[in-house]
N, C-alpha and C. Protein backbone atom coordinates (compact mmCIF):
# COMPACT_ATOMS: atom_id res chain seq x y z
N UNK A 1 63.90 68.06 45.81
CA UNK A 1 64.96 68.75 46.50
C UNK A 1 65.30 68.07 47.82
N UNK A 2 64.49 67.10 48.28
CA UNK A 2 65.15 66.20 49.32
C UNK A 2 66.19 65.59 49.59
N UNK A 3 66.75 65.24 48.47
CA UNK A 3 67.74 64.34 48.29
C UNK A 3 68.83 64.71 48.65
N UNK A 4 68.90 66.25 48.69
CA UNK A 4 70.03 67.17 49.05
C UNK A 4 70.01 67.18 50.76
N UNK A 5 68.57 67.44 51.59
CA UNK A 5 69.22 67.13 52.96
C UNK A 5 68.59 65.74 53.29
N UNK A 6 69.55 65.65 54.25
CA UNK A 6 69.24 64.05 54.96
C UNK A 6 68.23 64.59 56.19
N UNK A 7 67.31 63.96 56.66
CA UNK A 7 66.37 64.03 57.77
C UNK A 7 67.20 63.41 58.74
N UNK A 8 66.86 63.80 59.65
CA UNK A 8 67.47 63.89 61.44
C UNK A 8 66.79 62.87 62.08
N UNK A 9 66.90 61.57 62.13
CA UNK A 9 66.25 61.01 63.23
C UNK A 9 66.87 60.78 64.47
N UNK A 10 65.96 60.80 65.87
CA UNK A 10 66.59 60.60 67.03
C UNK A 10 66.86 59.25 67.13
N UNK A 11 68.08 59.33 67.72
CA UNK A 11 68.39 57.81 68.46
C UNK A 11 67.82 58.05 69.71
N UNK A 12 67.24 55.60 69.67
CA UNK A 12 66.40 55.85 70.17
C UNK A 12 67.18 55.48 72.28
N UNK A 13 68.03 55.09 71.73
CA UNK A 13 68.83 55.15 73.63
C UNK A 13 69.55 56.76 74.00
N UNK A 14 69.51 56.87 75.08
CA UNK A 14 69.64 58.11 75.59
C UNK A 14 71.44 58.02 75.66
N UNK A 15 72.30 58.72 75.34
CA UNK A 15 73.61 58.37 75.60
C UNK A 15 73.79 58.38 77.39
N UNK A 16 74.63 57.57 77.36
CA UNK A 16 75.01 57.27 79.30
C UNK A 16 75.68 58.37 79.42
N UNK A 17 75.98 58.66 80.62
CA UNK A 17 76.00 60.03 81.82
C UNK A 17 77.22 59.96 81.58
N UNK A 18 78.34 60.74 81.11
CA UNK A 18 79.72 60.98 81.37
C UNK A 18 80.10 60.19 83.33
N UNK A 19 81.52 59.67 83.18
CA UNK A 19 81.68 59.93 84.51
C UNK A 19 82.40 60.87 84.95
N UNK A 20 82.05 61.06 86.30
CA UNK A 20 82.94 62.13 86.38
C UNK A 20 84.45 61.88 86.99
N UNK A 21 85.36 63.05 86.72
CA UNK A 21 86.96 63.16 86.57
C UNK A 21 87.34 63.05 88.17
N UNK A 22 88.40 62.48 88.31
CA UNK A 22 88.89 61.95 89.90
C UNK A 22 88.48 63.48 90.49
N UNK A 23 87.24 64.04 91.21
CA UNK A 23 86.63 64.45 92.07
C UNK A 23 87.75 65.60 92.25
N UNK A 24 88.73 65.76 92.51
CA UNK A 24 89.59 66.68 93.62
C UNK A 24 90.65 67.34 92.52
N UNK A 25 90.24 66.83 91.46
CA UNK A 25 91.70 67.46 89.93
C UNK A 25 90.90 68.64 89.78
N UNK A 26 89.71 68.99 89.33
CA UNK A 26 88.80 70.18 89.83
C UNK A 26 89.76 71.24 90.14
N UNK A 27 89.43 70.63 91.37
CA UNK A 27 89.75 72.09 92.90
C UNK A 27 90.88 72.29 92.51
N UNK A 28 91.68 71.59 92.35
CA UNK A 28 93.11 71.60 92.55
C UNK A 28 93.47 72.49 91.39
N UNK A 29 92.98 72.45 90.22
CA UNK A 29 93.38 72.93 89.11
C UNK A 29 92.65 74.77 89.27
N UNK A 30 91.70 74.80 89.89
CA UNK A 30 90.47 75.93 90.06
C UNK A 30 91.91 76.70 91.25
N UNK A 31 92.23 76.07 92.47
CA UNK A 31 93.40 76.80 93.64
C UNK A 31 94.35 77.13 92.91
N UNK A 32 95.19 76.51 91.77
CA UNK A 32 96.33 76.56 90.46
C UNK A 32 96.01 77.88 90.42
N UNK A 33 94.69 77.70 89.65
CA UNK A 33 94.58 79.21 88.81
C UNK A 33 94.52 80.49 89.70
N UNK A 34 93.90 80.27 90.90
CA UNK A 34 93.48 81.25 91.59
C UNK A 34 95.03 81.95 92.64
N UNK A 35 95.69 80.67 92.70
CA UNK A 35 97.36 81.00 92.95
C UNK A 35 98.16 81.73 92.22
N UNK A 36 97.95 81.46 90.98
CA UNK A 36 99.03 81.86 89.73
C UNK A 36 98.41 83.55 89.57
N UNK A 37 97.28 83.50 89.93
CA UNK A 37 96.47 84.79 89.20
C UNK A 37 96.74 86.40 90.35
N UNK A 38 96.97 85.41 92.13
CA UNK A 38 97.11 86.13 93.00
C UNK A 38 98.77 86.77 92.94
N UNK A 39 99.43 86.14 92.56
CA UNK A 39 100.96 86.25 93.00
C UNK A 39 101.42 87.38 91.21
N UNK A 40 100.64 87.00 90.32
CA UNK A 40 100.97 87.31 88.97
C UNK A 40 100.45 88.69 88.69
N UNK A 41 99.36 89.02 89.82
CA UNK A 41 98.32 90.25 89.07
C UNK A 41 97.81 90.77 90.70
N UNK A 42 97.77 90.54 91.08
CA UNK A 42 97.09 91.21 92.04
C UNK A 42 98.05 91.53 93.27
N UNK A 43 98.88 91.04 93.83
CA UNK A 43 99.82 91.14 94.62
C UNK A 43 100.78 92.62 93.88
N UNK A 44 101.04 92.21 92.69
CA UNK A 44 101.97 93.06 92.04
C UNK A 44 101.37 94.98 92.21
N UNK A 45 100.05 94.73 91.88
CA UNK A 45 99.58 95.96 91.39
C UNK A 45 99.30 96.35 92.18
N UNK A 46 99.11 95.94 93.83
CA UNK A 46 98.56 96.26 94.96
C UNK A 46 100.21 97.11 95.74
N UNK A 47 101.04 96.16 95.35
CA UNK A 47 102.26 96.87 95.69
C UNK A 47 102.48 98.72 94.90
N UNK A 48 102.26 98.54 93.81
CA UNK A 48 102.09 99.76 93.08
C UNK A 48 101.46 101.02 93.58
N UNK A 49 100.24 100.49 93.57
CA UNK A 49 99.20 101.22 94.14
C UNK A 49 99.32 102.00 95.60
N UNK A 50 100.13 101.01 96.60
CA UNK A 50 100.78 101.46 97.66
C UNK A 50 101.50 102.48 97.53
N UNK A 51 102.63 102.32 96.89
CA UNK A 51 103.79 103.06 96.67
C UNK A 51 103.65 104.29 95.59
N UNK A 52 102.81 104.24 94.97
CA UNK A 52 102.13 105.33 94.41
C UNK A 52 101.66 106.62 95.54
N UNK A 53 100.63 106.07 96.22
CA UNK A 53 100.05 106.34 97.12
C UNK A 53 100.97 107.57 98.04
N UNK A 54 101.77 106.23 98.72
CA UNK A 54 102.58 106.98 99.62
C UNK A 54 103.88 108.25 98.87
N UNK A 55 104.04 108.55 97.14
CA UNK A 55 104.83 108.97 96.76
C UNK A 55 104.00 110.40 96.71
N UNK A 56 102.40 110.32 96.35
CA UNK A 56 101.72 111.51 96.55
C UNK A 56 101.51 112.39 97.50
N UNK A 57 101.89 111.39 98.77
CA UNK A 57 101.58 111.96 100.02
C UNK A 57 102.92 112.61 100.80
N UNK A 58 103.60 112.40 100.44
CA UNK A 58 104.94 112.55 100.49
C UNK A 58 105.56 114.14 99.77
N UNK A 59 104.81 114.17 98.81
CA UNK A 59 105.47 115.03 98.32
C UNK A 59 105.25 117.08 99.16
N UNK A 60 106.52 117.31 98.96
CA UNK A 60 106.29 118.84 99.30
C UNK A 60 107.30 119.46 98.55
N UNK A 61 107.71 121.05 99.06
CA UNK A 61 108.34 122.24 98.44
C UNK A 61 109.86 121.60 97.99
N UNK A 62 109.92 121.99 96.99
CA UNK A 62 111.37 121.70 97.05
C UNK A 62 111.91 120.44 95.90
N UNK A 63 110.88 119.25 95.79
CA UNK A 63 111.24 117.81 95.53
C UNK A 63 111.25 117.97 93.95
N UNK A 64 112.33 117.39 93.44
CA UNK A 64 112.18 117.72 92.18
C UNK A 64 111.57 116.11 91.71
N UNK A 65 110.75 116.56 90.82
CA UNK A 65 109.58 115.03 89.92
C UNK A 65 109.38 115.02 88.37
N UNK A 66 108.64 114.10 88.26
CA UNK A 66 108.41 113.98 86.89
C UNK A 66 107.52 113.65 86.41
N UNK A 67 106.43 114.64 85.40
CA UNK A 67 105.32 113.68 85.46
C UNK A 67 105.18 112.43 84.52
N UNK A 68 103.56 112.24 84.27
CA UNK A 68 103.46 111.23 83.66
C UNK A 68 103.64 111.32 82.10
N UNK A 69 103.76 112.28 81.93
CA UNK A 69 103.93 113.19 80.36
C UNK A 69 105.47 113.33 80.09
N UNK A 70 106.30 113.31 81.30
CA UNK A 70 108.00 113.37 81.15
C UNK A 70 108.18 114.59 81.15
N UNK A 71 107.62 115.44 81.89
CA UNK A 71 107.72 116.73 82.62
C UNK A 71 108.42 117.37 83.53
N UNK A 72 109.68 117.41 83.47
CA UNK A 72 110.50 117.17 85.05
C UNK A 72 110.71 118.72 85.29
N UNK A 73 110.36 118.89 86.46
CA UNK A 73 110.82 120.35 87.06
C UNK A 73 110.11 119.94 88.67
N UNK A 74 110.37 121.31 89.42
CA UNK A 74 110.57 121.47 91.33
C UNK A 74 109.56 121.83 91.42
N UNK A 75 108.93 121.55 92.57
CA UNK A 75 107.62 121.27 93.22
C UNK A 75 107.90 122.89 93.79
N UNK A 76 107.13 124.00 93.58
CA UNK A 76 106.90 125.12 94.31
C UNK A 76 105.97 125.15 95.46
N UNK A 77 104.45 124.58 95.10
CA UNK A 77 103.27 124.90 96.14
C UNK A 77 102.66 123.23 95.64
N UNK A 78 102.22 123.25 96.98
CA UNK A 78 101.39 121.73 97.04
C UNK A 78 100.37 121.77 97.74
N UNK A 79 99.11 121.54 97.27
CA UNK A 79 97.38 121.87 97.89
C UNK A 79 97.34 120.32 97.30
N UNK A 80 95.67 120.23 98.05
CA UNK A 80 95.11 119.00 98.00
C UNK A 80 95.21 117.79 97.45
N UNK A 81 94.94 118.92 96.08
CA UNK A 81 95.02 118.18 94.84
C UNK A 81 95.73 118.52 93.22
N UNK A 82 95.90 119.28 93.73
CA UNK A 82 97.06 120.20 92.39
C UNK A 82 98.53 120.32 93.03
N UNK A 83 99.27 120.58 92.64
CA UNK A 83 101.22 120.86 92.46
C UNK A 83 101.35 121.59 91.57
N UNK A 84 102.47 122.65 92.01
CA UNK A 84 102.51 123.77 91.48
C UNK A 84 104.10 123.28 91.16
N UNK A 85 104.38 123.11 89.71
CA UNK A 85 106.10 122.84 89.13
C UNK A 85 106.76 123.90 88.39
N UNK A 86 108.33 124.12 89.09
CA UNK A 86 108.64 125.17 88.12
C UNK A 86 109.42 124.51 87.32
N UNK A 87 109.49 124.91 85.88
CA UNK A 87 109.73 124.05 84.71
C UNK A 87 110.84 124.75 84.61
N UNK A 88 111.19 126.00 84.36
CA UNK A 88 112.22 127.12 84.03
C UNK A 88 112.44 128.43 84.90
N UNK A 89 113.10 129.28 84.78
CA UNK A 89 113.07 130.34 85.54
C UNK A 89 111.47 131.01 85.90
N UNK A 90 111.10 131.29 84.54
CA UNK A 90 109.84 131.94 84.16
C UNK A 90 108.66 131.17 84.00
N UNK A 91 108.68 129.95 83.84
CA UNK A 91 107.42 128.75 83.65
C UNK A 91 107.15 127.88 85.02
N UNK A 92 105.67 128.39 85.28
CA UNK A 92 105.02 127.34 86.71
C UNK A 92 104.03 126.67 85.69
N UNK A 93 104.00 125.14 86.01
CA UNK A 93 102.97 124.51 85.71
C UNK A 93 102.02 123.83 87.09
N UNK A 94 100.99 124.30 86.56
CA UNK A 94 100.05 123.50 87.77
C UNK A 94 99.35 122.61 87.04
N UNK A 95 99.72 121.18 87.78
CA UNK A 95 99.30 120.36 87.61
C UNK A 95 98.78 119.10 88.21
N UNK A 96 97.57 118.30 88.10
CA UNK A 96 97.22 117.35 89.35
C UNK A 96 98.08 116.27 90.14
N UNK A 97 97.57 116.29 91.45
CA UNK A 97 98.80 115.43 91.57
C UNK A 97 98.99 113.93 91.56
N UNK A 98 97.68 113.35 90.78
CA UNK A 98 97.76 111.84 90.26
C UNK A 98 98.68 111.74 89.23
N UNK A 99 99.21 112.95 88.49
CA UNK A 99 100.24 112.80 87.26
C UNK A 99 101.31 113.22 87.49
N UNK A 100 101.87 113.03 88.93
CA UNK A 100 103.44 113.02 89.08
C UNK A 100 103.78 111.16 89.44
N UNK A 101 104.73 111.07 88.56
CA UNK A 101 105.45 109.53 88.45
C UNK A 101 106.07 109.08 89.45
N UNK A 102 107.41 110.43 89.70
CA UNK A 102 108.25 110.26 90.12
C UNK A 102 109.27 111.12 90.92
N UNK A 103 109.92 110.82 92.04
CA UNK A 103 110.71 112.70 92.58
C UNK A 103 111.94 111.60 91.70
N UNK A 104 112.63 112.61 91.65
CA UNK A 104 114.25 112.86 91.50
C UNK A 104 115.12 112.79 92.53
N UNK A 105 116.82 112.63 92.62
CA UNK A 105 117.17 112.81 93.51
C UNK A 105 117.58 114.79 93.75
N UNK A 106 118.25 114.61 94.35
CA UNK A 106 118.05 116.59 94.76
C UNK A 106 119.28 117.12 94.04
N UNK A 107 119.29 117.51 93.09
CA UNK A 107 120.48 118.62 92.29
C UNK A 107 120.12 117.57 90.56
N UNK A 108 118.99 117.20 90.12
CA UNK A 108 119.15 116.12 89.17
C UNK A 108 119.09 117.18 87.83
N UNK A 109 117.72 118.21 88.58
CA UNK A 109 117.15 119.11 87.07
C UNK A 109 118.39 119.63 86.55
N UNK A 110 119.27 120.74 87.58
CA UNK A 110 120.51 121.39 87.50
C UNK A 110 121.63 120.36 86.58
N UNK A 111 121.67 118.77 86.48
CA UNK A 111 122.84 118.50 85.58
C UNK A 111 121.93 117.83 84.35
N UNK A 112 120.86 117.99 84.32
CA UNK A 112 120.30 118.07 82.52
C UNK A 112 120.54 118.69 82.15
C-alpha cells in the first residue's frame, strides 16, 4: 500500500528570508484603511447618534412624532424615560423614549 503515498522528505537548504516590501507601502496602506474606515463608518454614525440624542432631549407636550414601529401621534406627558402619545381621541400610548424616530412638523397628524 505504499505505492499509493509518496514519503515527505525535507529539503536539505533552508529557503532564504523573503525581502521585505519598500518599508513605508505598509503604513501607508494600514493610514488608507484607517482613513476610509473613519470618514465611511464612524464619523457618519457618530453624527446620528448626536442628533438622535439631541431629538430625545428635545422633545415635550405638544410635538407630534413617530415611532420606530411607524406610530405617529402627539406627545401628551414626557418623564424620564417613557412618552405618553395620543394616537386618537380615545387611545394614549406609553411608550419609551429610545423608540421615537422622529417629530413632525405641527398640524401634520390633522392632514393624514
Amino acid at each position: 500500500m505504499s505505492f499509493f503515498i509518496s514519503s515527505a522528505f525535507a529539503d536539505g537548504a533552508a529557503p532564504a528570508a523573503a525581502a521585505p516590501m519598500g518599508g513605508g507601502f505598509e503604513w501607508i496602506f494600514l493610514v488608507g484603511f484607517l482613513v476610509i474606515f473613519y470618514l465611511m463608518i464612524w464619523r457618519p454614525q457618530a453624527k446620528r447618534a448626536k442628533e438622535q440624542k439631541a431629538l430625545l432631549g428635545n422633545l415635550q407636550k405638544g410635538d407630534e412624532v413617530v415611532t420606530t414601529g411607524g406610530i405617529a401621534g402627539k406627545i401628551t406627558k414626557v418623564s424620564d424615560a417613557f412618552v405618553v402619545i395620543e394616537v386618537s381621541d380615545t387611545v394614549e400610548l406609553k411608550i419609551q423614549k429610545g423608540s421615537v424616530a422622529a417629530t413632525l412638523p405641527k398640524g401634520t397628524l390633522k392632514a393624514i
